[in-house]
PDB file of N, CA and C in Angstrom:
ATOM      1  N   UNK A   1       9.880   0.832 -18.074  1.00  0.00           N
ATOM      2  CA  UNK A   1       8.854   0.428 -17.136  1.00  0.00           C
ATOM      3  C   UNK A   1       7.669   1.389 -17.282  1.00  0.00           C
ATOM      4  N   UNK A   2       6.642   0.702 -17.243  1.00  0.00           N
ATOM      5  CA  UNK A   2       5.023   1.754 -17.850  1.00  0.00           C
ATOM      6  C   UNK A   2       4.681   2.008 -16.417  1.00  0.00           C
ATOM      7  N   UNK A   3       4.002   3.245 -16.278  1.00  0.00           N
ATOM      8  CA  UNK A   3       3.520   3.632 -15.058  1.00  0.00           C
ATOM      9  C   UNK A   3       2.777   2.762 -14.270  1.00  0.00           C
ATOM     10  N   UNK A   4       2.040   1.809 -15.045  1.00  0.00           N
ATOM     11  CA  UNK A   4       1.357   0.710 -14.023  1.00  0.00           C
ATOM     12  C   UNK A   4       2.131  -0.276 -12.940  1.00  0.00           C
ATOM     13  N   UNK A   5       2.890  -0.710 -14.048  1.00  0.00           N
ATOM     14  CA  UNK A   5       4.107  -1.309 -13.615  1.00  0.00           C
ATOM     15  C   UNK A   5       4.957  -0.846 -12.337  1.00  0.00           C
ATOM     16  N   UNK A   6       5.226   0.157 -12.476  1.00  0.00           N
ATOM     17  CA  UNK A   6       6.311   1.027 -11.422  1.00  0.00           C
ATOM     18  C   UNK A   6       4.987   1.725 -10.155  1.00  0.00           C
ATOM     19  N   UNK A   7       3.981   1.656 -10.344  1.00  0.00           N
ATOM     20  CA  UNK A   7       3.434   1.855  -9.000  1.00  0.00           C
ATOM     21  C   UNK A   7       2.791   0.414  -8.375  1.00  0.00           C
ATOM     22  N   UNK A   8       2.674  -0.819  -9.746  1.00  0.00           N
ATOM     23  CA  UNK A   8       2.192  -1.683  -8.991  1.00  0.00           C
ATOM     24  C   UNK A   8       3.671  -1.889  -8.167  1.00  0.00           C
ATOM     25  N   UNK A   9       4.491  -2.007  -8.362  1.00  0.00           N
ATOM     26  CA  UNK A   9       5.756  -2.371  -7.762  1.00  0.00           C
ATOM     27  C   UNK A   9       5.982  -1.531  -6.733  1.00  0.00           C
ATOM     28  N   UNK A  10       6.086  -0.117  -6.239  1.00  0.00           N
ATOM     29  CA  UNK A  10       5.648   0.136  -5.467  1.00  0.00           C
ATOM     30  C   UNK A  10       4.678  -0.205  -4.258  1.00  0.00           C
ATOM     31  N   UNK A  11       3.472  -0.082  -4.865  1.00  0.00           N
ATOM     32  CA  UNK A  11       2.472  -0.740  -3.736  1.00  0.00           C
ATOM     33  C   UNK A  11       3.160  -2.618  -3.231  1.00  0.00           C
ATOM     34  N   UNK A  12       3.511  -2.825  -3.796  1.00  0.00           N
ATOM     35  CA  UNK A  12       3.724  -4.162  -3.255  1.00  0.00           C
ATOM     36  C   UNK A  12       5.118  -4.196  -2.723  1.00  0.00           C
ATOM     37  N   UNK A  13       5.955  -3.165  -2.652  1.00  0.00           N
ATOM     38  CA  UNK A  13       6.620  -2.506  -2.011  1.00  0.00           C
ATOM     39  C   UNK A  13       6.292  -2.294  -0.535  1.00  0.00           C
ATOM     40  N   UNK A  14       5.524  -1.384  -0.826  1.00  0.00           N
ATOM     41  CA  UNK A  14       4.946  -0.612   0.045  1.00  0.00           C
ATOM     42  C   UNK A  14       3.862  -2.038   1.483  1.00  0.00           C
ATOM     43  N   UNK A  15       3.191  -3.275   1.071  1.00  0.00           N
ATOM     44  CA  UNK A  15       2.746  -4.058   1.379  1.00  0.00           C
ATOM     45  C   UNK A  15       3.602  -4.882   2.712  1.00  0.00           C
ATOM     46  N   UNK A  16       4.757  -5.085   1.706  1.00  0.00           N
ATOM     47  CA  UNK A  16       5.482  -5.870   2.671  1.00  0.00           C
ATOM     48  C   UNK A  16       6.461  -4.798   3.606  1.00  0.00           C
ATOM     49  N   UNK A  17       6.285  -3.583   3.185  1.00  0.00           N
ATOM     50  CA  UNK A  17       6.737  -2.893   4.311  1.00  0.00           C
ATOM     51  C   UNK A  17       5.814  -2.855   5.211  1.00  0.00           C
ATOM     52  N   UNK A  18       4.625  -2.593   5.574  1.00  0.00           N
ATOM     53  CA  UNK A  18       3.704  -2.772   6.502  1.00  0.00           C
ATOM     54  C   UNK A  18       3.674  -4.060   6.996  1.00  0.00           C
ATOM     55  N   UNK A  19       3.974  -5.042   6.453  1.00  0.00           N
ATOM     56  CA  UNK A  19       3.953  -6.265   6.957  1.00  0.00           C
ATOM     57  C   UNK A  19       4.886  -6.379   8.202  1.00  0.00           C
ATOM     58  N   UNK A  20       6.163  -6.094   7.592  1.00  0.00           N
ATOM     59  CA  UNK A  20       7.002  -6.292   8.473  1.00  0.00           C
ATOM     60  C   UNK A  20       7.163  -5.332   9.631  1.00  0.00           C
ATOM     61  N   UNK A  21       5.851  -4.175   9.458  1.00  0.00           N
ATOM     62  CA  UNK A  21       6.294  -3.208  10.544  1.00  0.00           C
ATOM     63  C   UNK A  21       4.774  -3.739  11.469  1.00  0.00           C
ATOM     64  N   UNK A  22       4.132  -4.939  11.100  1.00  0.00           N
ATOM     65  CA  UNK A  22       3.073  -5.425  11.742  1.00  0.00           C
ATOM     66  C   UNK A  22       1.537  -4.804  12.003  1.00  0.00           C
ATOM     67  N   UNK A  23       1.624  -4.277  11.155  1.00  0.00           N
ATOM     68  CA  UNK A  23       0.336  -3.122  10.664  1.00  0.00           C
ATOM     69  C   UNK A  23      -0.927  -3.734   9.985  1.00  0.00           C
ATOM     70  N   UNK A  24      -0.641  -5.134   9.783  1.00  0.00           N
ATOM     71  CA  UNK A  24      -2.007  -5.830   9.243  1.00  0.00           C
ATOM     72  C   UNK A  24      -2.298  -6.866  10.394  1.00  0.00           C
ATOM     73  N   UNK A  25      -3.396  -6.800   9.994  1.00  0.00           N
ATOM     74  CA  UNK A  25      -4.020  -8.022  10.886  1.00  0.00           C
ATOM     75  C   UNK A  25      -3.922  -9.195  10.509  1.00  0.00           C
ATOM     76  N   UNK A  26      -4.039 -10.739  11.298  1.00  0.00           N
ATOM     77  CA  UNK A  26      -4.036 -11.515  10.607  1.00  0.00           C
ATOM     78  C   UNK A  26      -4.570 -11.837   8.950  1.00  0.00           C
ATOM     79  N   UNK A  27      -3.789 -12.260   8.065  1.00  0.00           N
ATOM     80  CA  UNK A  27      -5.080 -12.522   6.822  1.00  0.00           C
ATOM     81  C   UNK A  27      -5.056 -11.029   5.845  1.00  0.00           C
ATOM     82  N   UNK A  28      -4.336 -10.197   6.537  1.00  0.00           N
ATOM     83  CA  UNK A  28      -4.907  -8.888   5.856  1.00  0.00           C
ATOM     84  C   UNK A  28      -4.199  -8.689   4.435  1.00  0.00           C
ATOM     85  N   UNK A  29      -2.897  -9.143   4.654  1.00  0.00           N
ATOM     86  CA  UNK A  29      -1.926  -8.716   3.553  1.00  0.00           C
ATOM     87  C   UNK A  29      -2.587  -9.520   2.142  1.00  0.00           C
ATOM     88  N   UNK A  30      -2.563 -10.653   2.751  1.00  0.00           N
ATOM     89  CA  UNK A  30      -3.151 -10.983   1.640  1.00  0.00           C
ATOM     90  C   UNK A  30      -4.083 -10.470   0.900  1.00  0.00           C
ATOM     91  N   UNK A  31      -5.462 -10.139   1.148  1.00  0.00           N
ATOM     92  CA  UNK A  31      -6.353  -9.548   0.824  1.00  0.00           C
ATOM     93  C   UNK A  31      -5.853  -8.470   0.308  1.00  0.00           C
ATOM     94  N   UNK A  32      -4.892  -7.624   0.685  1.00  0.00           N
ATOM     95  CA  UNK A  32      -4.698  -6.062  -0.281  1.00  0.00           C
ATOM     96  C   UNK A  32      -3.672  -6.598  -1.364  1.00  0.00           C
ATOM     97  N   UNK A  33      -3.016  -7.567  -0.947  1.00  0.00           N
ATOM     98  CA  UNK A  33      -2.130  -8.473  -2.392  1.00  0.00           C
ATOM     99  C   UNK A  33      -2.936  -8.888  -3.375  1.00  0.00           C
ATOM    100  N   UNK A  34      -3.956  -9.192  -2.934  1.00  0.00           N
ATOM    101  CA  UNK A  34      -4.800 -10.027  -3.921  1.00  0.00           C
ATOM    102  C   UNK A  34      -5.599  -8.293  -5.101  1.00  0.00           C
ATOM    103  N   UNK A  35      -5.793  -7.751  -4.312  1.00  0.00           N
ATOM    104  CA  UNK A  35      -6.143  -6.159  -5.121  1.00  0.00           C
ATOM    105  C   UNK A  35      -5.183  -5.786  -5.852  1.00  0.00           C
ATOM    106  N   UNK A  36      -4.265  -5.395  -5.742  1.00  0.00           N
ATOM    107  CA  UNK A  36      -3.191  -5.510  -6.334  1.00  0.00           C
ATOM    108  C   UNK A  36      -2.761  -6.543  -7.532  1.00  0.00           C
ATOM    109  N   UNK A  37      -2.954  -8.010  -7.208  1.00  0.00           N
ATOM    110  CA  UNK A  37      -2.810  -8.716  -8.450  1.00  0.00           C
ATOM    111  C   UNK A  37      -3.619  -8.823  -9.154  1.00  0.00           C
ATOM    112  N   UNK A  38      -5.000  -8.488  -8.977  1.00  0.00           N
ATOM    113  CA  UNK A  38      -6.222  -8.314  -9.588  1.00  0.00           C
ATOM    114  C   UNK A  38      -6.515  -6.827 -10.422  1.00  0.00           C
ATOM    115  N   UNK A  39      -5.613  -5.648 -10.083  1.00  0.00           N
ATOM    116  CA  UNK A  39      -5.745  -4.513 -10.811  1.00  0.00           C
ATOM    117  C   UNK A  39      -5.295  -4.943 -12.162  1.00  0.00           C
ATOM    118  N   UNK A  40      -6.588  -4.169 -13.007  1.00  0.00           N
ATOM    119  CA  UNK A  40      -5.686  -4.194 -14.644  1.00  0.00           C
ATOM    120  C   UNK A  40      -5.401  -2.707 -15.011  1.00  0.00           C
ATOM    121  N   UNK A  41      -5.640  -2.100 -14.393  1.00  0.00           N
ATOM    122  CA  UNK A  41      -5.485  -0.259 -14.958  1.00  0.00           C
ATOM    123  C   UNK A  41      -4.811   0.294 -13.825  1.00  0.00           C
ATOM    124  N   UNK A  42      -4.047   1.289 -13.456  1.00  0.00           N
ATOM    125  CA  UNK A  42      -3.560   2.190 -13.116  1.00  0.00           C
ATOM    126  C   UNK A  42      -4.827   2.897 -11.954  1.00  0.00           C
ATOM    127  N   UNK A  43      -5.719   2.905 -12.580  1.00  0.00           N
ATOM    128  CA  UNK A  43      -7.373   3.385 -11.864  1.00  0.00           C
ATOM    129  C   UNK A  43      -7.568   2.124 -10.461  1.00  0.00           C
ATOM    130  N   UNK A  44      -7.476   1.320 -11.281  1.00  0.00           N
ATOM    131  CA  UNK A  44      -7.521   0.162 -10.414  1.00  0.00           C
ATOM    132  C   UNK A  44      -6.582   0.256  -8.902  1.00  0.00           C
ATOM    133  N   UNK A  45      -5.536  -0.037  -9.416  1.00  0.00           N
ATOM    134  CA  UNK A  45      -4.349   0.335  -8.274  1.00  0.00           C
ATOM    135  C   UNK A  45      -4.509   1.246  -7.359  1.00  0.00           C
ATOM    136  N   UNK A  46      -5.019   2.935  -7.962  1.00  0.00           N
ATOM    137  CA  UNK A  46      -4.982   3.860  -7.189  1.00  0.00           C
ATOM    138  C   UNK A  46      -6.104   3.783  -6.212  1.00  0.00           C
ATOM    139  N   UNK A  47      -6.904   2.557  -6.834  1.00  0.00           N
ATOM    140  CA  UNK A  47      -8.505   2.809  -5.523  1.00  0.00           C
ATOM    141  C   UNK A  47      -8.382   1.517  -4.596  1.00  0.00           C
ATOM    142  N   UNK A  48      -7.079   0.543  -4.654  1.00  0.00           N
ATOM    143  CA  UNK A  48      -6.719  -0.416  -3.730  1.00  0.00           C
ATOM    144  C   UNK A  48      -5.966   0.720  -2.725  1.00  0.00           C
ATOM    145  N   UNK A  49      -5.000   1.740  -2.958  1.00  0.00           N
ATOM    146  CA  UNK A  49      -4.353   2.618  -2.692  1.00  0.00           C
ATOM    147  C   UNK A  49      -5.143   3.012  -1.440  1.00  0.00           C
ATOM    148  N   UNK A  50      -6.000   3.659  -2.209  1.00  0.00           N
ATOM    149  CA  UNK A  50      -6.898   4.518  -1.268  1.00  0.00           C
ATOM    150  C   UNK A  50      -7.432   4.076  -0.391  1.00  0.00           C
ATOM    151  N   UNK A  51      -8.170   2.761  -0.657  1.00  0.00           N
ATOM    152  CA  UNK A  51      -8.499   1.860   0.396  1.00  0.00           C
ATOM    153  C   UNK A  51      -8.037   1.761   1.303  1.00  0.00           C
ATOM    154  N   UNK A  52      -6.637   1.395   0.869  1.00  0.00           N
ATOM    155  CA  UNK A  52      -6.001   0.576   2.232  1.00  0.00           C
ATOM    156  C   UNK A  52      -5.564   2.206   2.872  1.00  0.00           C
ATOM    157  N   UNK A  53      -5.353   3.240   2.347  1.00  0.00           N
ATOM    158  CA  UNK A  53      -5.114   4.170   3.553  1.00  0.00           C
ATOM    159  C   UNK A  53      -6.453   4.483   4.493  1.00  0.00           C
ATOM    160  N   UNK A  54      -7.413   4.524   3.831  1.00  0.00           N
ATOM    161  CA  UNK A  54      -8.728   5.159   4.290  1.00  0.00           C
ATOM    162  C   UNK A  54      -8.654   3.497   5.828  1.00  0.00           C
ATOM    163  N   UNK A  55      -8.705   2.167   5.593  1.00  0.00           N
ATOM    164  CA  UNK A  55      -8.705   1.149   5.820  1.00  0.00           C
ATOM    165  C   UNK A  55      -8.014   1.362   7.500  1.00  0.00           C
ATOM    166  N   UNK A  56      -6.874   1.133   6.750  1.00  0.00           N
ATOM    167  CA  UNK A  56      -5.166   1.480   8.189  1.00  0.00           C
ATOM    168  C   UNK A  56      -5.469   3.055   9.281  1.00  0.00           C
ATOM    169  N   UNK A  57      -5.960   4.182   8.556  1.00  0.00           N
ATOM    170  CA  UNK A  57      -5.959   4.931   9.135  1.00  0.00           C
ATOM    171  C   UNK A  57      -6.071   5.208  10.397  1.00  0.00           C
ATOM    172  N   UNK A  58      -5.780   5.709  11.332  1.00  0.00           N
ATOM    173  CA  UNK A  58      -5.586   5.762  12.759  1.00  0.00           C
ATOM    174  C   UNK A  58      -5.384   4.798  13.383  1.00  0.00           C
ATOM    175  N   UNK A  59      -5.009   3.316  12.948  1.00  0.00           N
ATOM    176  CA  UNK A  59      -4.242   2.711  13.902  1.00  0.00           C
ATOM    177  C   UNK A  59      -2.367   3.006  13.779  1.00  0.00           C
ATOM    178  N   UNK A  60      -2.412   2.958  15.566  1.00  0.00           N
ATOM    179  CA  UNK A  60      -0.861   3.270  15.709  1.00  0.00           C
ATOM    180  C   UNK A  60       0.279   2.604  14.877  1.00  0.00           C
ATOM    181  N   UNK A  61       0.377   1.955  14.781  1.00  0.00           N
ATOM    182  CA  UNK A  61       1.410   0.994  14.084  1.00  0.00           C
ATOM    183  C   UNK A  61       1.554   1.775  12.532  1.00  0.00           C
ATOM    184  N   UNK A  62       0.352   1.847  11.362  1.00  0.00           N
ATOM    185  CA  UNK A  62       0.207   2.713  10.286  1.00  0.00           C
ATOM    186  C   UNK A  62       0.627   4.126  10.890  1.00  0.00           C
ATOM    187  N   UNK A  63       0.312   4.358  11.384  1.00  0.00           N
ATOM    188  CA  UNK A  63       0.314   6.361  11.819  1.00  0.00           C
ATOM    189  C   UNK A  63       1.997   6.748  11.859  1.00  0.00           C
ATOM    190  N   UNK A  64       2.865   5.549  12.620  1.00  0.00           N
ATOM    191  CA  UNK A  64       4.189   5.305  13.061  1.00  0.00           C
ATOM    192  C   UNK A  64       5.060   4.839  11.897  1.00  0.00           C
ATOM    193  N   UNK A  65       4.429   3.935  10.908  1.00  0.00           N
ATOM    194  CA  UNK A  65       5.477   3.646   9.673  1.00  0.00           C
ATOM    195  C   UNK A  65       5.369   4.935   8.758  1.00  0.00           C
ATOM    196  N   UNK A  66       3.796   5.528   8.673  1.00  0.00           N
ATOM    197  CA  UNK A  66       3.488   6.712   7.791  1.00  0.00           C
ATOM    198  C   UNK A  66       4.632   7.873   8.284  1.00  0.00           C
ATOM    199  N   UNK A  67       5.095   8.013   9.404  1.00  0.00           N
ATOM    200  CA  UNK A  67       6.152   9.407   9.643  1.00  0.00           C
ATOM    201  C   UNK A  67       7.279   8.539   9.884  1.00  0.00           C
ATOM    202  N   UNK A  68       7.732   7.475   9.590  1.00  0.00           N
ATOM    203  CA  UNK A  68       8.878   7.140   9.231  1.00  0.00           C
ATOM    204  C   UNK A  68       9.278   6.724   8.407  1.00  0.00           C
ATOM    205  N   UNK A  69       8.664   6.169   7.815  1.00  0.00           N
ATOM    206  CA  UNK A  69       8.477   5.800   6.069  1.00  0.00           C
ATOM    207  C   UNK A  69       8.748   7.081   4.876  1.00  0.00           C
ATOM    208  N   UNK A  70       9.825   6.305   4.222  1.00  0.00           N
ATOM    209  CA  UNK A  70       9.781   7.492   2.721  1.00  0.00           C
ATOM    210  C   UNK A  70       8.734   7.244   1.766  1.00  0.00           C
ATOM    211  N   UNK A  71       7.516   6.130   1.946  1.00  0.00           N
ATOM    212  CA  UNK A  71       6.775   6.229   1.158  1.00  0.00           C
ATOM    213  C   UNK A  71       5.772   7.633   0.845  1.00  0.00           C
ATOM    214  N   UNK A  72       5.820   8.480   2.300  1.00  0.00           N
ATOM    215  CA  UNK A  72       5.223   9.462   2.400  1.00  0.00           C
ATOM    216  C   UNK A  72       5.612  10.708   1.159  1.00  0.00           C
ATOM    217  N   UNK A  73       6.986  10.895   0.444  1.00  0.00           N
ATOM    218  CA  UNK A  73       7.531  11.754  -0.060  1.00  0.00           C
ATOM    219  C   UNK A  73       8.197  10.980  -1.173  1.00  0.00           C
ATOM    220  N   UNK A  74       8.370   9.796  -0.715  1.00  0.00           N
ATOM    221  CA  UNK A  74       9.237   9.538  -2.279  1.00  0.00           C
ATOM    222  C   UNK A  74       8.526   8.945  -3.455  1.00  0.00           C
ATOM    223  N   UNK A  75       7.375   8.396  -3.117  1.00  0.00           N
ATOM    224  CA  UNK A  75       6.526   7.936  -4.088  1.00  0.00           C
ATOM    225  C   UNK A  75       5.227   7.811  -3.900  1.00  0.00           C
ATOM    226  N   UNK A  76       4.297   7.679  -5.316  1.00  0.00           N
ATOM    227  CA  UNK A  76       3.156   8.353  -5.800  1.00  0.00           C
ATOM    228  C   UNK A  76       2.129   7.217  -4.657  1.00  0.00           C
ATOM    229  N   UNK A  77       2.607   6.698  -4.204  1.00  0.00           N
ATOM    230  CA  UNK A  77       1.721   5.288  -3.377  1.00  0.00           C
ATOM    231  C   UNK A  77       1.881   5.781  -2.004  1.00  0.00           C
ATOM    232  N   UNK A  78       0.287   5.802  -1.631  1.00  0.00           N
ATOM    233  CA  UNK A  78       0.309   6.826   0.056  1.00  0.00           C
ATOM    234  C   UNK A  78      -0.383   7.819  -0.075  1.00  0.00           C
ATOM    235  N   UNK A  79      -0.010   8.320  -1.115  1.00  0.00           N
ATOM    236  CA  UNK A  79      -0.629  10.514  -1.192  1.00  0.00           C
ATOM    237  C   UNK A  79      -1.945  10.465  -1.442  1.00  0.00           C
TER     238      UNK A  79
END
């Protein structure tokens, strides 16, 4: 598995975990899915990444999966 690969899988990982912890707004998931299927580089990925943290930031629901979530420590998607 090439590094693109294993963090796009991640992030879309990482997607439907927010989903299900209700952290997007209507309509939203999609839109960061669609970044995601639209990245062709590794560069790409990491600035959907960033987005969506800069994006989520300080609402409760994100703040609450972020310190319970192992995405925080176990993988490169989040940091």
């Amino acid at each position: 598995m090439t590094l693109f690969s294993s963090y796009e899988s991640d992030l879309r990982e990482m997607l439907a975990a927010l989903d299900d912890n209700d952290v997007f707004a209507p309509g939203e998931r999609e839109a960061w899915r669609e970044g995601v299927e639209e990245a062709e580089h590794l560069s790409d990925l990491m600035m959907v990444n960033e987005a969506l943290v800069e994006v989520l930031s300080g609402r409760e629901k994100f703040d609450r999966f972020m310190a319970e979530s192992d995405f925080n420590t176990e993988s490169p998607v989040l940091l």
